[in-house]
C-alpha atoms as a PDB file:
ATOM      1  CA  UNK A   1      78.917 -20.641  77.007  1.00  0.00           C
ATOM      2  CA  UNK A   2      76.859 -20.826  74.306  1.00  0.00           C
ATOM      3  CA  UNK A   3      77.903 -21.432  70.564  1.00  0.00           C
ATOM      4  CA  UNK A   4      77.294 -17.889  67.900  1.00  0.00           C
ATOM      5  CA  UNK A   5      74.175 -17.652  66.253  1.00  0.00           C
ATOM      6  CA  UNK A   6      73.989 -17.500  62.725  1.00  0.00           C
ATOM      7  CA  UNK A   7      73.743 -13.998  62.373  1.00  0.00           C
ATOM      8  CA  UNK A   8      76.716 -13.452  64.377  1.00  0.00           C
ATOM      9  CA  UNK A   9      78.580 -16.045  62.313  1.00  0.00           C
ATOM     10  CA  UNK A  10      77.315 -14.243  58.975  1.00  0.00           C
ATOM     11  CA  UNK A  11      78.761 -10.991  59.901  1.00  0.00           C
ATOM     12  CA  UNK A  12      81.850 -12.604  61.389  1.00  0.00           C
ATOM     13  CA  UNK A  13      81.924 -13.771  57.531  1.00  0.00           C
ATOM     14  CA  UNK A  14      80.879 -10.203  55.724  1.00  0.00           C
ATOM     15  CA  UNK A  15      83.860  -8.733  57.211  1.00  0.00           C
ATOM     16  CA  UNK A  16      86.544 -10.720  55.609  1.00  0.00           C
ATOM     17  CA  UNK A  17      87.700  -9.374  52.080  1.00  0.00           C
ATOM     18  CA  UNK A  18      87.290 -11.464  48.771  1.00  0.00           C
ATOM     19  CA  UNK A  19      89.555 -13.148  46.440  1.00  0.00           C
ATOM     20  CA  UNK A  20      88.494 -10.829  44.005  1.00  0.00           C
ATOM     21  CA  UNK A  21      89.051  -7.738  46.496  1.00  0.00           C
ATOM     22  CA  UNK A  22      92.207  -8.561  47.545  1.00  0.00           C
ATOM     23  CA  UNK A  23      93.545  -8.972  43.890  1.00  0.00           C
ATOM     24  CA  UNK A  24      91.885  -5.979  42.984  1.00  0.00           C
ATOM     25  CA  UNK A  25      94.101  -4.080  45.748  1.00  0.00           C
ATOM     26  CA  UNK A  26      96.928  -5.890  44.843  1.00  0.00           C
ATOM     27  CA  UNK A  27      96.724  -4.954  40.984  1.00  0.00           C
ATOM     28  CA  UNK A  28      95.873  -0.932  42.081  1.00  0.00           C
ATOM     29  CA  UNK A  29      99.230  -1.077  44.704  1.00  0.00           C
ATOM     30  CA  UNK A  30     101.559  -2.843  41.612  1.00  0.00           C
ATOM     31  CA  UNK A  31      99.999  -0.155  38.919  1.00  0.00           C
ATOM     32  CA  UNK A  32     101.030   2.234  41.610  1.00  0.00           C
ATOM     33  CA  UNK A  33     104.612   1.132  42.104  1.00  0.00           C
ATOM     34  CA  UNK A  34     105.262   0.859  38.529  1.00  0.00           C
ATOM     35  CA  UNK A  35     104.439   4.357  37.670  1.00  0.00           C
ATOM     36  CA  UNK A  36     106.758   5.652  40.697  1.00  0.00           C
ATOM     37  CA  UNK A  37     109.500   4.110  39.747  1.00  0.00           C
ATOM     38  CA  UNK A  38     108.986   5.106  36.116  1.00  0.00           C
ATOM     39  CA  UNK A  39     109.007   8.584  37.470  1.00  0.00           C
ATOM     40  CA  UNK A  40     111.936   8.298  39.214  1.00  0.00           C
ATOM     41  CA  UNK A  41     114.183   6.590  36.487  1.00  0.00           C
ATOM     42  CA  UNK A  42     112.765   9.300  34.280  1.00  0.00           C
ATOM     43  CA  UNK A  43     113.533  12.054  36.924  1.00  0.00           C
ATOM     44  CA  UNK A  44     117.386  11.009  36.791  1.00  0.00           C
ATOM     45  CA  UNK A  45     117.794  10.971  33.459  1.00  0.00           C
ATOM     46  CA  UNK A  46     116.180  14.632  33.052  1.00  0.00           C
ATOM     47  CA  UNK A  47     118.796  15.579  36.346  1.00  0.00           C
ATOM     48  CA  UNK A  48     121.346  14.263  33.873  1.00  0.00           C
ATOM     49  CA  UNK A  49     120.308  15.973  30.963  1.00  0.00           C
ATOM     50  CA  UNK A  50     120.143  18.965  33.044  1.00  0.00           C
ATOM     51  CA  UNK A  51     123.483  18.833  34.343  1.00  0.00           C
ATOM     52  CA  UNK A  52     125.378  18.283  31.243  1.00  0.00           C
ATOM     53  CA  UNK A  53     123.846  21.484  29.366  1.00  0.00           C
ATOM     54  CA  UNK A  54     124.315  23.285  32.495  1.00  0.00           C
ATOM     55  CA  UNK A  55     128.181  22.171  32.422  1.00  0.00           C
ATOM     56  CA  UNK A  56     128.629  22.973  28.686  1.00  0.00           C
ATOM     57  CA  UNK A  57     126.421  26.613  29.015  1.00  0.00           C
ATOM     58  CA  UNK A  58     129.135  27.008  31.570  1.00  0.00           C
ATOM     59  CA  UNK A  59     131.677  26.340  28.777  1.00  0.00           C
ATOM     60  CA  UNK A  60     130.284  28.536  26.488  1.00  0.00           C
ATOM     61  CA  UNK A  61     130.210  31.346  29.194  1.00  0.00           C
ATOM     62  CA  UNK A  62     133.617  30.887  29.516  1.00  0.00           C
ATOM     63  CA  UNK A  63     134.851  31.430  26.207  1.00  0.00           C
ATOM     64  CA  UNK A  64     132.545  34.757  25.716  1.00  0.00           C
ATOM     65  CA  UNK A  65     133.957  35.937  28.752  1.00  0.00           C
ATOM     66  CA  UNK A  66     137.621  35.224  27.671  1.00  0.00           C
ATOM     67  CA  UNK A  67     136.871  37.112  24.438  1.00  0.00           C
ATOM     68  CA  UNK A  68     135.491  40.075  26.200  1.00  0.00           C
ATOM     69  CA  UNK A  69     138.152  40.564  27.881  1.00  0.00           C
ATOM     70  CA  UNK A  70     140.198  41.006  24.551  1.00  0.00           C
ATOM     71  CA  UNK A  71     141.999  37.578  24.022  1.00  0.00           C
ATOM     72  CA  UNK A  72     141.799  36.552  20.427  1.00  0.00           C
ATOM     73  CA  UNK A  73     139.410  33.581  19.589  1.00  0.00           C
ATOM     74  CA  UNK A  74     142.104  31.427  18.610  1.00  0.00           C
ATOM     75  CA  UNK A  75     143.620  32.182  21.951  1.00  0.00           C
ATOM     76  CA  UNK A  76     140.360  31.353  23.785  1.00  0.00           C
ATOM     77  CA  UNK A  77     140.126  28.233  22.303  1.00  0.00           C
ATOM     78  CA  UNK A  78     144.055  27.743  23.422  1.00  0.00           C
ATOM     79  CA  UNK A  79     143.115  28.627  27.407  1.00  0.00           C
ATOM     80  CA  UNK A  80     140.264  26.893  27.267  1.00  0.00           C
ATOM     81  CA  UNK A  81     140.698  23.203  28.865  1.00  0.00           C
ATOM     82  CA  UNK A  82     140.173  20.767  26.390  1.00  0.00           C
ATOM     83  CA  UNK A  83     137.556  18.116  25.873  1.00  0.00           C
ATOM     84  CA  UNK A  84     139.630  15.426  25.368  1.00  0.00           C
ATOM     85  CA  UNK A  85     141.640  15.654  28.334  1.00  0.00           C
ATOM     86  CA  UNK A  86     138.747  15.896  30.976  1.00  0.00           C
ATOM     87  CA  UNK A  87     136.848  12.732  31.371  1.00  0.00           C
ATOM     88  CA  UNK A  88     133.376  14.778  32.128  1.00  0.00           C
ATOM     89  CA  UNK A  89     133.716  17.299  29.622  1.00  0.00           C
ATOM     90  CA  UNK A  90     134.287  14.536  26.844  1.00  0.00           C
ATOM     91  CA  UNK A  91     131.472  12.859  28.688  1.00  0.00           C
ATOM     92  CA  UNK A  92     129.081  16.279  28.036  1.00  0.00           C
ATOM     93  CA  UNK A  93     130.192  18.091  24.937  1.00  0.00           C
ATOM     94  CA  UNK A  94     129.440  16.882  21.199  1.00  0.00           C
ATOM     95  CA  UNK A  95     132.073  18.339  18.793  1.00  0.00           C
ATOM     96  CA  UNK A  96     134.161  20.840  19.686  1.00  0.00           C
ATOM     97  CA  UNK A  97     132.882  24.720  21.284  1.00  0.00           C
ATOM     98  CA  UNK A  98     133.798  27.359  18.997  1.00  0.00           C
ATOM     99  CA  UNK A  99     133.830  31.034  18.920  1.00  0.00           C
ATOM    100  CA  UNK A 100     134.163  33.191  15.841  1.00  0.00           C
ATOM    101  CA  UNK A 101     134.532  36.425  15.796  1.00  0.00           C
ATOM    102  CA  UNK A 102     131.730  37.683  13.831  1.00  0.00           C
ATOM    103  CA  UNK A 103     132.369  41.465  13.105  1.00  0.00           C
ATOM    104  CA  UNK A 104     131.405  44.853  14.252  1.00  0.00           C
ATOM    105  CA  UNK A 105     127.968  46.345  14.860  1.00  0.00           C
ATOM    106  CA  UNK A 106     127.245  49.819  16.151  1.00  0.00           C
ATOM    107  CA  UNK A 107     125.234  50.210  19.191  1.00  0.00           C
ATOM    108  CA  UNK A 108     123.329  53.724  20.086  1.00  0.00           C
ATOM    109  CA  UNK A 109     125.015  55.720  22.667  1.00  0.00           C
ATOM    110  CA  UNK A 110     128.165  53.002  23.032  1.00  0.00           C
ATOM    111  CA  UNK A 111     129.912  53.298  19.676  1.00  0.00           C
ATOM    112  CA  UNK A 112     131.276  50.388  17.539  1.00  0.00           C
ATOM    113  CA  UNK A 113     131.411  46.762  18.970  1.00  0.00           C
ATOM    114  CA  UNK A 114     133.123  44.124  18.037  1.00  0.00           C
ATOM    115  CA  UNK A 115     130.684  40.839  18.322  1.00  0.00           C
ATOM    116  CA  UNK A 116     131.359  37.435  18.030  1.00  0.00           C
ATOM    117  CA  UNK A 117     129.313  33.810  18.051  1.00  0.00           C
ATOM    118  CA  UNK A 118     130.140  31.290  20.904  1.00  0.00           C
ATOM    119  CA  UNK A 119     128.458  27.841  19.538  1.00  0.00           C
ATOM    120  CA  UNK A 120     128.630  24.308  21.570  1.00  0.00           C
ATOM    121  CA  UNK A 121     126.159  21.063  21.617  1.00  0.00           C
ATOM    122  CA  UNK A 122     125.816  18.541  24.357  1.00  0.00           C
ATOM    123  CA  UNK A 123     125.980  14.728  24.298  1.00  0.00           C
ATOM    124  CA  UNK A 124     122.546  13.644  25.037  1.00  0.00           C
ATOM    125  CA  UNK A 125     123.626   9.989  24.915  1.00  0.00           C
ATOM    126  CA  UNK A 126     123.363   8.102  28.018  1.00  0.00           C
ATOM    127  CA  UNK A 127     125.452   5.783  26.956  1.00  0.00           C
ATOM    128  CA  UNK A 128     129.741   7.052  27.934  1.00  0.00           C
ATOM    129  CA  UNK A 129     131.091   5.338  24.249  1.00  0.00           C
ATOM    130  CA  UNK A 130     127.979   6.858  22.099  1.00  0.00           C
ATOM    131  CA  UNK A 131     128.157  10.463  21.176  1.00  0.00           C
ATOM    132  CA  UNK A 132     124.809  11.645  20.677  1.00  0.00           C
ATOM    133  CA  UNK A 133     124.212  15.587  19.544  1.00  0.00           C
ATOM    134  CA  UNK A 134     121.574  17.666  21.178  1.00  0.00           C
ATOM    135  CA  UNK A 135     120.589  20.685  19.940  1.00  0.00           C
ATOM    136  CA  UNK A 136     123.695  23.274  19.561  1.00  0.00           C
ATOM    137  CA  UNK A 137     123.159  26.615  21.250  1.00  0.00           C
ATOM    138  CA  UNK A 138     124.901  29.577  19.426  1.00  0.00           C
ATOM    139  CA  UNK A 139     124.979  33.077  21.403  1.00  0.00           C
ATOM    140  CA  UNK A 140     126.338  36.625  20.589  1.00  0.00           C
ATOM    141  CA  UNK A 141     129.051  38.420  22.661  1.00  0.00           C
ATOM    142  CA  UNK A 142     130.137  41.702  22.559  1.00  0.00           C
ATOM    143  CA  UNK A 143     132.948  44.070  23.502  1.00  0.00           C
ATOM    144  CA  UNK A 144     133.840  47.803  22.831  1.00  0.00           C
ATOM    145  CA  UNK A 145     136.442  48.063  19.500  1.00  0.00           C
ATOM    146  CA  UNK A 146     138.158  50.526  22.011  1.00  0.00           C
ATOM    147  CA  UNK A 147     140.892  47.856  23.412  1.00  0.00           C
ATOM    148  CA  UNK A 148     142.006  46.461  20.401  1.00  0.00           C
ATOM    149  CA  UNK A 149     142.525  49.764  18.637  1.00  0.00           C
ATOM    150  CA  UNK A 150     144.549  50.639  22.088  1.00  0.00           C
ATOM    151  CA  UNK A 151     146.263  47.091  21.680  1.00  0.00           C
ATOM    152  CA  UNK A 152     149.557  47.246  19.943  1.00  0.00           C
ATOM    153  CA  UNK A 153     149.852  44.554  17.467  1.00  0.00           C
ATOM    154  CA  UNK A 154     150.573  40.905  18.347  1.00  0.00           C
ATOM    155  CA  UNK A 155     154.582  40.750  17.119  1.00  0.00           C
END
């Protein structure tokens, strides 16, 4: 048998990839990687963020609902579990959730209403023994003046 020629040898050589190839690869790939994992640390911390305004909106809910129904704000804030003694709603809520009962307004076509702001902020601290306040969200309620005037008074 009878050794390559050199042209065969040459493009034997061409197809091999550089130093300067490979590292260019390389630093593409590790650019690559860095931003995905960037994303993803990111992503979690938005799902987090996400899921503690979710859990105090569901709060908020809560009381406004309570209200509606007729129970008195300070009793809302009485049946309503508290902060302190949950580990994940201390975790989530800044402050403490209130509700006050803001007046009466009346609408066209359903008579007088009594209304009434629901107000709570979430922790936005990552961080379990830093409190952090996010933005507070306050939202109106409202429920027909007819039940209380019904309502005998509270003794």
């Amino acid at each position: 048998m009878k050794p390559p020629g050199p042209d065969k040898l040459l493009n034997r050589l061409r197809r091999a990839y550089t130093l300067m190839e490979v590292l260019a690869a390389s630093a593409v790939v590790g650019i690559g990687m860095t931003a995905a994992v960037s994303l993803s640390s990111t992503l979690m911390i938005q799902e987090e963020l996400s899921w503690r305004v979710a859990v105090v909106r569901n709060y908020q809910e809560n009381m406004g609902r309570l209200w509606q129904l007729g129970i008195r704000a300070e009793d809302v804030m009485n049946i309503m579990p508290r902060h302190s003694d949950s580990p994940m709603l201390n975790q989530v809520i800044n402050g403490t959730p209130v509700i006050i009962q803001t007046g009466t307004t009346t609408a066209s076509g359903l008579g007088t209403m009594q209304a009434a702001a629901v107000t709570a902020a979430v922790n936005i601290s990552m961080d379990p023994a830093v409190k952090r306040q996010g933005a507070a969200l306050t939202f109106s309620v409202y429920r027909p003046k007819l039940p209380t005037d019904l309502r005998p008074a509270a003794p």
